[in-house]
Protein backbone atom coordinates (compact mmCIF):
# COMPACT_ATOMS: atom_id res chain seq x y z
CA UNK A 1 72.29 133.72 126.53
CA UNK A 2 72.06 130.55 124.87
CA UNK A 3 74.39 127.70 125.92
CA UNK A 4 77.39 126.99 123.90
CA UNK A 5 77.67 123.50 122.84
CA UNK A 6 80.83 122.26 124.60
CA UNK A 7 81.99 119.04 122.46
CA UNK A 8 82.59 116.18 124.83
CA UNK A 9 83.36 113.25 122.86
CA UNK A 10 86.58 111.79 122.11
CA UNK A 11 85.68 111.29 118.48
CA UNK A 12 84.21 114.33 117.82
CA UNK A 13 87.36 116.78 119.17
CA UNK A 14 89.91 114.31 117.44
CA UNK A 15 88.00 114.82 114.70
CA UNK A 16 88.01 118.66 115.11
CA UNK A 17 91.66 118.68 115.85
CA UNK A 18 92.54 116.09 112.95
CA UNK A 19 90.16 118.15 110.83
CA UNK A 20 92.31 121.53 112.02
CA UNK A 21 96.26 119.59 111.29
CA UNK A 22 94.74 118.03 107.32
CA UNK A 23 93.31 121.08 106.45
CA UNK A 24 96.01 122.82 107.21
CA UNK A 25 98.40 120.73 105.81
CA UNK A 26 96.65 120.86 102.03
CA UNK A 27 97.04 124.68 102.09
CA UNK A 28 100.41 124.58 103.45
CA UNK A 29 101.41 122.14 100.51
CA UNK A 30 99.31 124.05 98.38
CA UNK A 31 100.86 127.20 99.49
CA UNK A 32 104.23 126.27 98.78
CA UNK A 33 103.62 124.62 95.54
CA UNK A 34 102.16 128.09 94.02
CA UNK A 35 105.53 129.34 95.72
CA UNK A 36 107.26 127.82 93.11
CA UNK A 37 105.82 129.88 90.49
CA UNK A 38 106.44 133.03 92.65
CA UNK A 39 109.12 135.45 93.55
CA UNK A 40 110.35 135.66 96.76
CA UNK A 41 108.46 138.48 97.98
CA UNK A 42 104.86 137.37 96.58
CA UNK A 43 106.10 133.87 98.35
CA UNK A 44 106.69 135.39 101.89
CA UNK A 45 103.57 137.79 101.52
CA UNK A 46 101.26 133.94 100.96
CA UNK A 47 103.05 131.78 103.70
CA UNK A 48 102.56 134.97 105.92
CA UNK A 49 98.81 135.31 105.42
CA UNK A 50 98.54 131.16 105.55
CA UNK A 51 99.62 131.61 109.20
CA UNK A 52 97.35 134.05 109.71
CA UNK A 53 94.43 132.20 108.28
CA UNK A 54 95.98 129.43 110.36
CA UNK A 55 96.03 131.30 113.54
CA UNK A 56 92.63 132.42 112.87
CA UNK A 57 91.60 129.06 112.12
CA UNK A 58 93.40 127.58 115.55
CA UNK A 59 91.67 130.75 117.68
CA UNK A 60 87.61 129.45 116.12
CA UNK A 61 89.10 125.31 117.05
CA UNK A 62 90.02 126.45 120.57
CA UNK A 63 87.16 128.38 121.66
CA UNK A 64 84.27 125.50 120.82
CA UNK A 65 86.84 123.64 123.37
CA UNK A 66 86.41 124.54 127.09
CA UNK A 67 88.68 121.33 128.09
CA UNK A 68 92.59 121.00 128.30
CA UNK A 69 92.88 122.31 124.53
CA UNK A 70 91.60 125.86 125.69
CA UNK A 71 94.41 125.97 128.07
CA UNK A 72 96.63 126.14 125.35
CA UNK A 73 94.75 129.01 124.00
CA UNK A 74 95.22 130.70 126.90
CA UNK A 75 98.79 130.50 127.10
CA UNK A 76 99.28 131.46 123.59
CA UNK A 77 97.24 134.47 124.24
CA UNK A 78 99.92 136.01 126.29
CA UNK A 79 103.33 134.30 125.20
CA UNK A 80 103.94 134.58 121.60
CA UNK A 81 106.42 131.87 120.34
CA UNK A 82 106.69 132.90 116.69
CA UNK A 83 103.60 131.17 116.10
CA UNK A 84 102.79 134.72 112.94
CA UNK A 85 104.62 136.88 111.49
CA UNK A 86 105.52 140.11 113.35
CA UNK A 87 103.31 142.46 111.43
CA UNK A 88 100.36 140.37 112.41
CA UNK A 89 100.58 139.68 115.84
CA UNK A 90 99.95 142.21 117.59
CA UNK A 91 96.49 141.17 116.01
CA UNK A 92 96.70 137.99 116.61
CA UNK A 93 97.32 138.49 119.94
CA UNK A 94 94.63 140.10 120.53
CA UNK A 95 92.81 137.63 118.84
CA UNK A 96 94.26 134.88 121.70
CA UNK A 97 92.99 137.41 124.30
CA UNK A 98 89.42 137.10 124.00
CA UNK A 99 89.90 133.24 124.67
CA UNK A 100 91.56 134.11 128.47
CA UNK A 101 89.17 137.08 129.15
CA UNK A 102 85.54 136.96 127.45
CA UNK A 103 82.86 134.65 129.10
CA UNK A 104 81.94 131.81 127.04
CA UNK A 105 78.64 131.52 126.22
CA UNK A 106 76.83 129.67 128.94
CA UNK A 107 73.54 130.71 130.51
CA UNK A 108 73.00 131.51 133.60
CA UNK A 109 69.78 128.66 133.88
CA UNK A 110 72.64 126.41 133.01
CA UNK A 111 75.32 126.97 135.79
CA UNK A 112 72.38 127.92 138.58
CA UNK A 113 71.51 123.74 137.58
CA UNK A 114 75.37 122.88 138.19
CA UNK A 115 75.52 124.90 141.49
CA UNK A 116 72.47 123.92 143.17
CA UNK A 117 73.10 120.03 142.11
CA UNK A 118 76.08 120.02 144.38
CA UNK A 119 74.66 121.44 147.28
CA UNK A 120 70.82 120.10 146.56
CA UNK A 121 69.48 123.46 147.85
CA UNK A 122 67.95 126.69 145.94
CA UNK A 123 70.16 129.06 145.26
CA UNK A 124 68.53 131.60 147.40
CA UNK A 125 69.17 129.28 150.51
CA UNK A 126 73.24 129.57 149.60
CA UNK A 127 73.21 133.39 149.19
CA UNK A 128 71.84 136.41 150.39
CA UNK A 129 71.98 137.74 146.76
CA UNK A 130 73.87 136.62 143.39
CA UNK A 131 74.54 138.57 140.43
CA UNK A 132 73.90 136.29 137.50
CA UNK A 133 76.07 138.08 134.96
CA UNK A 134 79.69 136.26 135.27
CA UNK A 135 82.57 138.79 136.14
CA UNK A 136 85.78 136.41 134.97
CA UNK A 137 85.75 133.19 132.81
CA UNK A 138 88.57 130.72 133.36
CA UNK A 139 88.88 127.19 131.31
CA UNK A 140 86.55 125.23 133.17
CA UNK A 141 84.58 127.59 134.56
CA UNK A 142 83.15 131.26 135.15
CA UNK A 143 83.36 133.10 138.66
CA UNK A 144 80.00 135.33 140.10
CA UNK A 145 79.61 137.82 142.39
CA UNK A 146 77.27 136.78 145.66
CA UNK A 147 76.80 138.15 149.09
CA UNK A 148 76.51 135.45 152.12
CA UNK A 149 73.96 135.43 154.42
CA UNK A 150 76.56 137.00 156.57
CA UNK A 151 77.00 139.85 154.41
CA UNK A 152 80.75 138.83 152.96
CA UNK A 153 80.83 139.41 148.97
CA UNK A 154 81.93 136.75 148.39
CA UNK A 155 83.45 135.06 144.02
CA UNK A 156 81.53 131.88 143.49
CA UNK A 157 83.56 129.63 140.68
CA UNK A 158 81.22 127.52 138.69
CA UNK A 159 82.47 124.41 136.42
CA UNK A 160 80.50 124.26 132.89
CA UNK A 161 78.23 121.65 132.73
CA UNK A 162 79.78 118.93 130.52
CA UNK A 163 83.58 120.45 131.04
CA UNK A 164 84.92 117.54 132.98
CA UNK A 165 83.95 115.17 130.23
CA UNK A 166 85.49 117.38 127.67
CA UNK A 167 88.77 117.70 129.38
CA UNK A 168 89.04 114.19 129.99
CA UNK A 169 88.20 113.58 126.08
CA UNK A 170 91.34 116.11 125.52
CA UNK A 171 93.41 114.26 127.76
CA UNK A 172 92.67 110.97 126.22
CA UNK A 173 93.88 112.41 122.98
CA UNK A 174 97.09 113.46 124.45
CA UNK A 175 98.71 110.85 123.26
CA UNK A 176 98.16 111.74 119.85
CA UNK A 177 100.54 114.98 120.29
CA UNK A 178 102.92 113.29 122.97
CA UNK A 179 103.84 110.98 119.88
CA UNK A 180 104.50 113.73 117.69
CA UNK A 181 106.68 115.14 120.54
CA UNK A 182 108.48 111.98 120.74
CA UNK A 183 109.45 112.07 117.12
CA UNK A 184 110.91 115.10 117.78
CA UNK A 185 112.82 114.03 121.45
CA UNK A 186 113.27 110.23 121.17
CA UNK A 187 114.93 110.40 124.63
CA UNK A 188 111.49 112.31 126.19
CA UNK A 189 109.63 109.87 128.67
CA UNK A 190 106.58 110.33 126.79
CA UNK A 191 104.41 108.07 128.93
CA UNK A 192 105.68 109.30 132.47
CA UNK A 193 105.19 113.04 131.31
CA UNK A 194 101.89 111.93 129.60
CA UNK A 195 100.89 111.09 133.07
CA UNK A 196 102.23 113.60 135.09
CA UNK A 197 100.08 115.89 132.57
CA UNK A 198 97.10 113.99 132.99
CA UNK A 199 97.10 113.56 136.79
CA UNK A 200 97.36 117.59 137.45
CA UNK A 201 94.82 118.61 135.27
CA UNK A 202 91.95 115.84 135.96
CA UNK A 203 92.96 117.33 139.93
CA UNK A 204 92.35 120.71 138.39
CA UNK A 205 88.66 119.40 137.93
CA UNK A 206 88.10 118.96 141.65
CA UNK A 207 87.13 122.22 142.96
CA UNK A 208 87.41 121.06 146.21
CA UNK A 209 91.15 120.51 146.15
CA UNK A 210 91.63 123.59 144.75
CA UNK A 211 90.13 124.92 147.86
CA UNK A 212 92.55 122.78 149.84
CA UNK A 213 95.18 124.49 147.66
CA UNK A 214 94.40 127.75 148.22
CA UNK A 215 93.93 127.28 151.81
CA UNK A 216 97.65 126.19 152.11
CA UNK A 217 98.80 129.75 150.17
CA UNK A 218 96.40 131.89 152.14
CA UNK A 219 97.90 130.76 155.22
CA UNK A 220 101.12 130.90 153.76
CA UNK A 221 100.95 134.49 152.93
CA UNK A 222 98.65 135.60 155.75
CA UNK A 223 100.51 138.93 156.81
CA UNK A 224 102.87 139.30 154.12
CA UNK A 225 103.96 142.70 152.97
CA UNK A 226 102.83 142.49 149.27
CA UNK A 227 101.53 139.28 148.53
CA UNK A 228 98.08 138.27 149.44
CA UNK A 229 95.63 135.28 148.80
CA UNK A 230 91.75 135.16 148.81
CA UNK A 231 90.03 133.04 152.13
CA UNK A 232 88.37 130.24 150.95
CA UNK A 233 84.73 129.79 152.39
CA UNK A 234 85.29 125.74 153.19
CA UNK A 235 81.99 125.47 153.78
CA UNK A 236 80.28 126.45 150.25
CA UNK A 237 82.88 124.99 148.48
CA UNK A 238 81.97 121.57 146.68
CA UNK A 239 83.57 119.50 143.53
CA UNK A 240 81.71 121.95 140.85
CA UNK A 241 81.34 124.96 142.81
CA UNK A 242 84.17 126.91 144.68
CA UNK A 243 83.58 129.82 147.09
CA UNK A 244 85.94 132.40 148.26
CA UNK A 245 86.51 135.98 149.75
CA UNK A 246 85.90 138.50 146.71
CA UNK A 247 88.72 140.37 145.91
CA UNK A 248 89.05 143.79 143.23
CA UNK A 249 91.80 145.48 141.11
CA UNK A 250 93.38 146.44 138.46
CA UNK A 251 94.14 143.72 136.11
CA UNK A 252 96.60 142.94 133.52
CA UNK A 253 95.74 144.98 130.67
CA UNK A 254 95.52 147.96 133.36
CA UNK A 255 98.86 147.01 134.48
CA UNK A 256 100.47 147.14 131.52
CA UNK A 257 100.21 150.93 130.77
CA UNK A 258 101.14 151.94 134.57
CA UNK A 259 105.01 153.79 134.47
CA UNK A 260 108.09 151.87 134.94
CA UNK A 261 108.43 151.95 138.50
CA UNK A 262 105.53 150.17 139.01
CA UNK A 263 105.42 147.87 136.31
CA UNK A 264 109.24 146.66 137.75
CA UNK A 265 107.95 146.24 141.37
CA UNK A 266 104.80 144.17 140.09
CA UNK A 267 107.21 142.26 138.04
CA UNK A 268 109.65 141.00 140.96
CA UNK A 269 106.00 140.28 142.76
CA UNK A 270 105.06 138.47 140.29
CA UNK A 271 108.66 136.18 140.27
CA UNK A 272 109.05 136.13 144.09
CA UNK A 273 105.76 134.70 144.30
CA UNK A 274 105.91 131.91 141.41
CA UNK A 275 109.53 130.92 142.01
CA UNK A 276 109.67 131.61 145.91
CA UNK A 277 106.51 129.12 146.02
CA UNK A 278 108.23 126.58 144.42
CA UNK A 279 111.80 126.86 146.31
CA UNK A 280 110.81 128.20 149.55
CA UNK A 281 107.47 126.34 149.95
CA UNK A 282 107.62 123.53 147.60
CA UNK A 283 104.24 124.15 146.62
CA UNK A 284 103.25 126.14 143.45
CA UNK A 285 100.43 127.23 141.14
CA UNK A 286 100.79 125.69 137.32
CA UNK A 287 99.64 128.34 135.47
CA UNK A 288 100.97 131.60 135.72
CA UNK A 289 99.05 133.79 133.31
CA UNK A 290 97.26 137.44 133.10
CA UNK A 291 93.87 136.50 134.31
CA UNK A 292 95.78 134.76 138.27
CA UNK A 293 96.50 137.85 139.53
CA UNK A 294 95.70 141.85 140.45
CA UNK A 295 96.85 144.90 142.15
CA UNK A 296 94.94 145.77 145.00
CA UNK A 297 94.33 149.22 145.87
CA UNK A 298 96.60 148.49 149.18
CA UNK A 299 99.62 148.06 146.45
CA UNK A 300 99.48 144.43 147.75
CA UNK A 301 99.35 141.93 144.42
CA UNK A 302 96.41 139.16 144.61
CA UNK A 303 96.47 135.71 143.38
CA UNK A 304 93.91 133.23 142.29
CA UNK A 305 93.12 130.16 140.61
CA UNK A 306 95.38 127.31 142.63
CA UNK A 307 93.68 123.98 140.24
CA UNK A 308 96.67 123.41 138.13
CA UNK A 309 99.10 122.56 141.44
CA UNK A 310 102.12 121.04 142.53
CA UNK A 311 103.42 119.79 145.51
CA UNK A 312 107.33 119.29 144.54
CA UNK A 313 109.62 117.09 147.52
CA UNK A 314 112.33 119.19 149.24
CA UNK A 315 114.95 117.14 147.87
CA UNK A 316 113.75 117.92 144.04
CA UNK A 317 113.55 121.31 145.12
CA UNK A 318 117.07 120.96 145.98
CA UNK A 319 118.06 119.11 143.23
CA UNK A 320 117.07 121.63 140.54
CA UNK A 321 118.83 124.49 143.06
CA UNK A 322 121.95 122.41 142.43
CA UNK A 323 121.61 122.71 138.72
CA UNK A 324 121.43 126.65 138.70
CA UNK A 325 124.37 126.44 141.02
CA UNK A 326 126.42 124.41 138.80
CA UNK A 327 125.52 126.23 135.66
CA UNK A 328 126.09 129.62 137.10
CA UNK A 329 128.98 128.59 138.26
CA UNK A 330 130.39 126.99 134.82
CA UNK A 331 130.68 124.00 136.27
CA UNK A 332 129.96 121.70 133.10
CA UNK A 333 131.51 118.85 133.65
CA UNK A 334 129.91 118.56 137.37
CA UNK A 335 126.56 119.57 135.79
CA UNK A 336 126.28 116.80 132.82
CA UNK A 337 126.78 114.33 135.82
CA UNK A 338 124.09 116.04 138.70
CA UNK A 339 121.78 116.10 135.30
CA UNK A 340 122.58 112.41 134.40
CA UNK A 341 122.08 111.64 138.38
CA UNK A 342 118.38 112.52 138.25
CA UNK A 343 117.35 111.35 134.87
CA UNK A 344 117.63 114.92 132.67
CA UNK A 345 120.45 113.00 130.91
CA UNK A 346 120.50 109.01 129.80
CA UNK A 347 124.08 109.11 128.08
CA UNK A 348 126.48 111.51 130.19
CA UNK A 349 129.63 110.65 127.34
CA UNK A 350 127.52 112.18 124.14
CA UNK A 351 127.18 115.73 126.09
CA UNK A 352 129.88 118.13 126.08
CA UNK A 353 130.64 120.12 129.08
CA UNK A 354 130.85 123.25 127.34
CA UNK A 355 127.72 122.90 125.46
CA UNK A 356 125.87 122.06 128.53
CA UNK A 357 126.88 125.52 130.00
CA UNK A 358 125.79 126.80 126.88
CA UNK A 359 122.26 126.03 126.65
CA UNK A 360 122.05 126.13 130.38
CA UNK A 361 122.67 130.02 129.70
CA UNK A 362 120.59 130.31 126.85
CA UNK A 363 117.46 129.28 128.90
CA UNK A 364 118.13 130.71 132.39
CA UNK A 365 120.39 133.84 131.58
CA UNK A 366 117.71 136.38 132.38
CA UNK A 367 117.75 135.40 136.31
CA UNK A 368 121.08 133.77 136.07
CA UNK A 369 123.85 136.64 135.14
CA UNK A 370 124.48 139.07 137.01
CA UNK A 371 122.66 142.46 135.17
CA UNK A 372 119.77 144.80 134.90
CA UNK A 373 117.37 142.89 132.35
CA UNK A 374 114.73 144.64 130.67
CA UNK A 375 112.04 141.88 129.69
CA UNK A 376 110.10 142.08 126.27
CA UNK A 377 108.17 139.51 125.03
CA UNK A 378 110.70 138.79 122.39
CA UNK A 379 113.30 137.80 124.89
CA UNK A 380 110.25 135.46 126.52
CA UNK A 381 109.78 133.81 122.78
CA UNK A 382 113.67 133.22 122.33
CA UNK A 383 114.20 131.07 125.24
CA UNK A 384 110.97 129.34 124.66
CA UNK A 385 112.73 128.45 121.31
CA UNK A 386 116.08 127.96 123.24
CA UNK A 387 114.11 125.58 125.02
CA UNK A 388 112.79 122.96 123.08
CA UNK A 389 112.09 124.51 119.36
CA UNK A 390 114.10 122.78 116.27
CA UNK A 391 115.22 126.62 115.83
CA UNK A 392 117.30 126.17 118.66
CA UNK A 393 121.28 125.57 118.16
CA UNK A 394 120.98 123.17 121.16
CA UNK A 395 117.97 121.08 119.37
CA UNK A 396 120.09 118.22 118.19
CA UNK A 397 121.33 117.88 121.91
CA UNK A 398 118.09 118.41 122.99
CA UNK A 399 116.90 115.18 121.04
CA UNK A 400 118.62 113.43 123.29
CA UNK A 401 117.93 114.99 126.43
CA UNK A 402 114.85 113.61 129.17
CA UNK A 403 112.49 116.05 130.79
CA UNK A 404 111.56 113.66 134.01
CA UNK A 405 107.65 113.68 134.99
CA UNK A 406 108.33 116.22 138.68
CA UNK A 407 110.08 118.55 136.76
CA UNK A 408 107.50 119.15 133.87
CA UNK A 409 105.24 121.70 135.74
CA UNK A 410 107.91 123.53 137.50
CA UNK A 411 109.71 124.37 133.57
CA UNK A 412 106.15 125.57 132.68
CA UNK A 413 106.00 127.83 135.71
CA UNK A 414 109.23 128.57 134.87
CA UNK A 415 108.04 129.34 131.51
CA UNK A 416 104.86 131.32 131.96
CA UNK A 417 106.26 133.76 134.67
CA UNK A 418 108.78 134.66 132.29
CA UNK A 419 105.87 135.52 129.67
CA UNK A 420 103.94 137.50 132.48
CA UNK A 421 106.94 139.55 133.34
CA UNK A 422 108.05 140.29 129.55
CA UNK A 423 104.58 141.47 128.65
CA UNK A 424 104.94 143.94 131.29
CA UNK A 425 108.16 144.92 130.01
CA UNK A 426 109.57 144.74 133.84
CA UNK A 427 113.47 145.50 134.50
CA UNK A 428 115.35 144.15 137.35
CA UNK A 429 118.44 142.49 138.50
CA UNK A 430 116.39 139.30 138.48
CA UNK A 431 119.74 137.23 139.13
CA UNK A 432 120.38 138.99 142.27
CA UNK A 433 117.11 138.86 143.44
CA UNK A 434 116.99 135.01 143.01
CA UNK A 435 120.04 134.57 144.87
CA UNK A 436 118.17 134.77 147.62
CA UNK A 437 116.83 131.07 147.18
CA UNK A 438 119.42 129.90 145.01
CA UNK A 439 122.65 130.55 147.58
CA UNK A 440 120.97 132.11 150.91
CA UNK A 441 122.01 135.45 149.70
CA UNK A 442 120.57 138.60 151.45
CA UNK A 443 118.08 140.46 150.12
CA UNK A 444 119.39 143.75 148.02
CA UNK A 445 115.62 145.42 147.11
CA UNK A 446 113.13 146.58 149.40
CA UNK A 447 110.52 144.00 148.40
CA UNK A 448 113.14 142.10 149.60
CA UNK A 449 113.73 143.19 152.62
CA UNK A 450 110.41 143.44 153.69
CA UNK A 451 109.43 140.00 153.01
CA UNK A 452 112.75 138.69 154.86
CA UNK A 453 111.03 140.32 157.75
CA UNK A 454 107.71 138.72 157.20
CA UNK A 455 109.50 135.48 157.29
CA UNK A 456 111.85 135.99 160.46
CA UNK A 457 108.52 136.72 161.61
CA UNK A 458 106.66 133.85 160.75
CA UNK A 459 109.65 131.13 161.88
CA UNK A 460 110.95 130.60 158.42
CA UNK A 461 114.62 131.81 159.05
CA UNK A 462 115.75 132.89 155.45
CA UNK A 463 113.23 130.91 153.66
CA UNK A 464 115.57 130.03 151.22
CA UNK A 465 116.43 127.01 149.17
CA UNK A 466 119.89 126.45 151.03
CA UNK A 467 121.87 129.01 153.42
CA UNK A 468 125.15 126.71 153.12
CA UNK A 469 128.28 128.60 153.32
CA UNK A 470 129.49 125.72 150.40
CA UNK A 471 126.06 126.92 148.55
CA UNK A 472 126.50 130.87 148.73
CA UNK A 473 130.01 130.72 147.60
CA UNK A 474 129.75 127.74 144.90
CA UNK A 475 129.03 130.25 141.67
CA UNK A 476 129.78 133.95 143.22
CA UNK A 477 130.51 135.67 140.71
């Protein structure tokens, strides 16, 4: 295959995105000025295929873009936030999916250069044998198949040649859509979250930390019932080039036609792992999507790719714990101060206490009340919209509301595990389940259960957030 040109200067992808927003913009305008001669119908049938053409037009921008911007492609490919109309997007979708699961075109000649530049040995000396047809693409890179000398198969995660530079071009023009975010939030701190953004994904470069990363979550969840994480070969693992114990499944597109029962138990997997990383561990993947994870023949759920990464202080931990106490309690009053406290809030006196209850429901109330939820992917693109979309009946509120830097990645998590979940259509008592980190609550489902005991085994006690009698009894319903 021939190598796909991967645009790495700053001028050339502001031009492609400034080329993507003014084009768009003309036939928007132009769009609704034919409107005017129009009826209604003929004027919904144009603005609808406009956002097609649009979408289509946003899928071709983001895959010439192996930096930060295909990230975003990725994420739209699997939460839908209105972006079409409903008759096209199951297309559109679809569309979206080819960016997080085809391999971009990059030929092998190419990434054999990038691997054997960071270990300045032939390939052949690395590996007993390696398959040079890429089995998964991610955003900065493709994973192989090998065998070690050893005989251990082994994934081998290769950076594209020229990625770094394009990311960091992306990342330079961040600023550019932080403004426009600004406009829209005048109380956002646009610079700290510009930075915060910044600093995780140039780390998400180093494939070397991301080894470190994954280290910490294998050893985590060495032994556990349900949950397991690839070994990471320390040795062959270098800035460009990753290696780790090879791992097979069924993946998400398989997973979504299994029955019920087992789409609800990979479901709560899928949450205990995302949100029990953050509040039991304080340590937590950044990007939740289809292509992290698999079901293992075992039954056991795998997960990969640890380069977007947090490491979140106990005492944040805490504080955010605090606010789902307070707001599942109906505490407003108490809330609008704990939210002023750590910088959510700048002027306490314009919120109301009722209101603040409000939209804390709005954007929580799947794992916050107390019922059987069954997820869809339109419940996922409501409280997206609930969240921080001028559709939402909290947006003028919102305007004046802060999202401070260490909380930024753990509302995306937040975020994207709520997108997994809905796509598989999983039902649960989510609330009741996330008790158990929330208050100290026992566990009520067998997943559960089982994982308490992995934990009493491992020295963890109840692994949760806080096991205060003043903490389980603060918002029981």
């Amino acid at each position: 295959m021939a190598r796909e040109n991967i645009p790495t200067s700053r001028v050339v992808r502001s031009a492609t995105i400034g080329r993507l927003a003014a084009g768009q913009a003309v036939r928007q305008f132009g769009t609704r000025a034919a409107n005017l001669a129009r009826g209604d119908e003929a004027s919904d049938a144009a603005l609808a295929r406009r956002q097609v053409e649009t979408a289509e037009q946003i899928v071709a921008v983001l895959g010439t873009m192996k930096g930060a911007a295909m990230k975003l492609g990725q994420v739209m490919s699997f939460l839908d936030v209105g972006l079409v109309p409903e008759e096209y997007r199951e297309e559109f979708q679809k569309k979206l999916a080819a960016l997080r699961d085809s391999a971009p075109h990059v030929s092998f000649k190419e990434m054999r250069k990038v691997i054997e530049g960071e270990f300045d040995e032939p390939i052949e000396e690395l590996f007993a044998d390696f398959d040079s047809e890429p089995i998964a693409a991610a955003s900065i890179g493709q994973v192989y198949r090998a065998t070690l000398h050893d005989g251990r198969p082994v994934a081998v995660k290769v950076q594209y040649p020229g990625v770094a530079g394009a990311v960091r071009a992306d990342l330079k023009n961040l600023g550019m859509i932080m403004r426009l975010f600004s406009r829209m939030a005048p109380g956002l701190d646009v610079q700290g979250i510009t930075q915060e953004i910044r600093l995780r994904i140039d780390e998400e470069l180093d494939y070397e930390l991301e080894a470190s990363n994954q280290r910490a979550m294998a050893r985590i969840f060495r032994g556990h019932p349900f949950i397991y994480v690839p070994e990471v070969v320390g040795s062959l693992s270098r800035e460009r080039v990753m290696v780790s114990e090879l791992v097979s499944g069924s993946r998400f597109e398989e997973l979504k036609e299994l029955d019920a029962p087992a789409r609800n138990r990979i479901g709560e997997i899928v949450f205990r792992f995302y949100f029990g990383c953050m509040y039991r561990h304080h340590q937590f993947s950044g990007d939740p999507h289809p292509g992290n994870f698999m079901l293992l023949k075992d039954g056991r759920v795998a997960f990969l790719d640890f380069g977007l990464y947090k490491r979140l202080a106990p005492e944040l931990a805490e504080y955010e714990l605090q606010i789902a106490r307070l707001g599942i309690g109906g505490q407003g009053e108490a809330l609008i101060a704990h939210l002023h406290d750590g910088g959510f809030l700048a002027a306490p006196d314009r919120s109301d206490p009722e209101q603040i209850v409000r939209q804390f429901d709005d954007v929580t109330w799947w794992y916050t009340r107390d019922a059987e939820v069954d997820l869809t992917p339109e419940i996922a693109t409501q409280i997206v919209i609930d969240m921080s979309d001028p559709r939402s009946r909290h947006y003028a509120a919102m305007r004046h509301e802060n999202l401070p830097p260490d909380h930024l990645f753990g509302r995306r998590t937040e975020t994207l595990t709520l997108a997994v979940m809905s796509q598989l259509r999983a039902s649960g008592n989510w609330h009741r389940i996330a008790r158990e980190w929330i208050f100290g609550d026992p566990p009520v489902t067998e997943l559960g259960r089982a994982e308490a005991e992995f934990y009493g085994l491992r020295g963890y006690g109840s692994a949760a957030g806080s096991s205060s009698p003043e903490h389980r009894s603060a918002a029981r319903p």
